[in-house]
Protein backbone atom coordinates (compact mmCIF):
# COMPACT_ATOMS: atom_id res chain seq x y z
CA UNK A 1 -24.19 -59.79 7.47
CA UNK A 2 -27.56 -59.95 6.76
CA UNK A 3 -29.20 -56.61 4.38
CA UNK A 4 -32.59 -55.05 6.02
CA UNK A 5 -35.14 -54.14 3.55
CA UNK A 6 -34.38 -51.04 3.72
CA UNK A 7 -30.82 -51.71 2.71
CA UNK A 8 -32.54 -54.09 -0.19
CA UNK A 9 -34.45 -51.21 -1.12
CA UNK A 10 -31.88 -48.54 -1.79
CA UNK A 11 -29.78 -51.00 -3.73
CA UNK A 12 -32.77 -52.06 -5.91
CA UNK A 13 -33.15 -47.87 -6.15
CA UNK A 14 -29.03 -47.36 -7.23
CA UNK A 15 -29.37 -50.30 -9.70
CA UNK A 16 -32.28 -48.82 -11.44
CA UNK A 17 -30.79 -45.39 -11.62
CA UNK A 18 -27.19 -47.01 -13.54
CA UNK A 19 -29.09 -48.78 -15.46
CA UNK A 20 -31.18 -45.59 -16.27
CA UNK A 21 -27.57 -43.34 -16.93
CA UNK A 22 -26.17 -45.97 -18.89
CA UNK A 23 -29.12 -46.11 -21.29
CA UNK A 24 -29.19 -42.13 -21.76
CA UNK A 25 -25.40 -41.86 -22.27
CA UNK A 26 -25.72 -44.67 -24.96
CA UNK A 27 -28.51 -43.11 -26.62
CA UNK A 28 -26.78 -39.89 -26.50
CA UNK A 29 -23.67 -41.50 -28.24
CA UNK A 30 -26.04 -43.34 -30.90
CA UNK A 31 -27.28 -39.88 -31.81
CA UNK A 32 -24.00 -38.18 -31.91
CA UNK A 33 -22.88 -40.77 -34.11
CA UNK A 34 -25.43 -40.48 -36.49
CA UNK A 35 -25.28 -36.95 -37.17
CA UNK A 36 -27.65 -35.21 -34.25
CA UNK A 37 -26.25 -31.83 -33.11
CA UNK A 38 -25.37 -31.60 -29.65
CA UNK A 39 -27.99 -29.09 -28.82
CA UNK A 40 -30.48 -31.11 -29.65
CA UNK A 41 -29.18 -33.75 -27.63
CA UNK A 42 -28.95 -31.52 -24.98
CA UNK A 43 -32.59 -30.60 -25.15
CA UNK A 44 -33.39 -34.14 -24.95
CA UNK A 45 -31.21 -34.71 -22.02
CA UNK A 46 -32.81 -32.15 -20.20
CA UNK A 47 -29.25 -30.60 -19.20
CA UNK A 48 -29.33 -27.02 -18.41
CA UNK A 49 -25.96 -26.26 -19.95
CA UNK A 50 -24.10 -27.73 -23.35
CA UNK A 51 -21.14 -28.12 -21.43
CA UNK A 52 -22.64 -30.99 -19.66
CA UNK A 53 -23.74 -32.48 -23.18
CA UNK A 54 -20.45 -32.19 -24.68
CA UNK A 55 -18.87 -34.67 -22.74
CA UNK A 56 -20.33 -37.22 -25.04
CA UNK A 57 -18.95 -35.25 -28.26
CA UNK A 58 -15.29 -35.87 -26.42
CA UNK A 59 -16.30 -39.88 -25.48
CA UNK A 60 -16.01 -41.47 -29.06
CA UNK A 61 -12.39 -41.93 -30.91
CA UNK A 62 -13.65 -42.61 -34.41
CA UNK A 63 -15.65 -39.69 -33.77
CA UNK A 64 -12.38 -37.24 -33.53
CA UNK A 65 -10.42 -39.31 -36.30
CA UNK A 66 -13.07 -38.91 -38.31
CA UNK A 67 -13.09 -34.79 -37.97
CA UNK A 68 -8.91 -34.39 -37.43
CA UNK A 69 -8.96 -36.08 -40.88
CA UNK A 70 -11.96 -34.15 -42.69
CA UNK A 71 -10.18 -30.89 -41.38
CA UNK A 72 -6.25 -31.44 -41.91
CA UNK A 73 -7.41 -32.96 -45.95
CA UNK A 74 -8.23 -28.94 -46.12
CA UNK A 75 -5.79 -27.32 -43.87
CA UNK A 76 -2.59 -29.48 -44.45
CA UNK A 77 -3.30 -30.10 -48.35
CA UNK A 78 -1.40 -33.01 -50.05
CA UNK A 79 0.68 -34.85 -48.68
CA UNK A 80 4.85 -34.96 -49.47
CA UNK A 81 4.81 -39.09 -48.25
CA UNK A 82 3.73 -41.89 -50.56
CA UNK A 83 2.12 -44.73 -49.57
CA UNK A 84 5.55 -46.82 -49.04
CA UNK A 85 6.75 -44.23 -46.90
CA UNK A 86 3.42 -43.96 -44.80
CA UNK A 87 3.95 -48.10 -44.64
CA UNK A 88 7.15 -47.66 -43.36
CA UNK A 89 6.87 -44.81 -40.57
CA UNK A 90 3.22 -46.90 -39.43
CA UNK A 91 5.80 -49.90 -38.97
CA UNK A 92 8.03 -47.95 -37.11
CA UNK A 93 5.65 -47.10 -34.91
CA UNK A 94 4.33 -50.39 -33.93
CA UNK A 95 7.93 -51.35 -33.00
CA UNK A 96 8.66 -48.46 -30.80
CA UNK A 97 5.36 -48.32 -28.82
């Protein structure tokens, strides 16, 4: 099956606007990462609502380790487990999953 130009043309036009998405949504992640708040992202994202922006706040894992940790250190306090036990339920772990 041969494409028309047409056809040729609106691929060319799809490509460019992936490749256009995929370079906001990284730069969006890069400035997450390195501290930006989300409403500023937003603003440069143009979206009209910060519900649409904070679906890059929910994209990045180290991200959410890094705040579960900096918020159970204050809301869990010390733990009762030493660092053999910790060793030895992580191990545990691995086995079953």
């Amino acid at each position: 099956m041969l494409c028309t130009p047409a056809v040729r043309r609106h691929i060319a036009a799809v490509w460019r606007l992936c490749e256009t998405s995929h370079k906001r949504h990284s730069k969006a992640l890069h400035l997450l990462e390195n501290g930006v708040n989300l409403i500023y992202i937003r603003d440069i994202l143009g979206h009209a609502s910060i519900v649409t922006t904070e679906v890059y706040a929910k994209a990045n894992p180290e991200m959410k380790r890094q705040a579960v940790e900096a918020v159970a250190s204050k809301t869990l306090g010390p733990s009762r487990y030493d660092d053999a036990a910790r060793e030895d339920l992580l191990t545990w772990l691995r086995q079953v999953i």
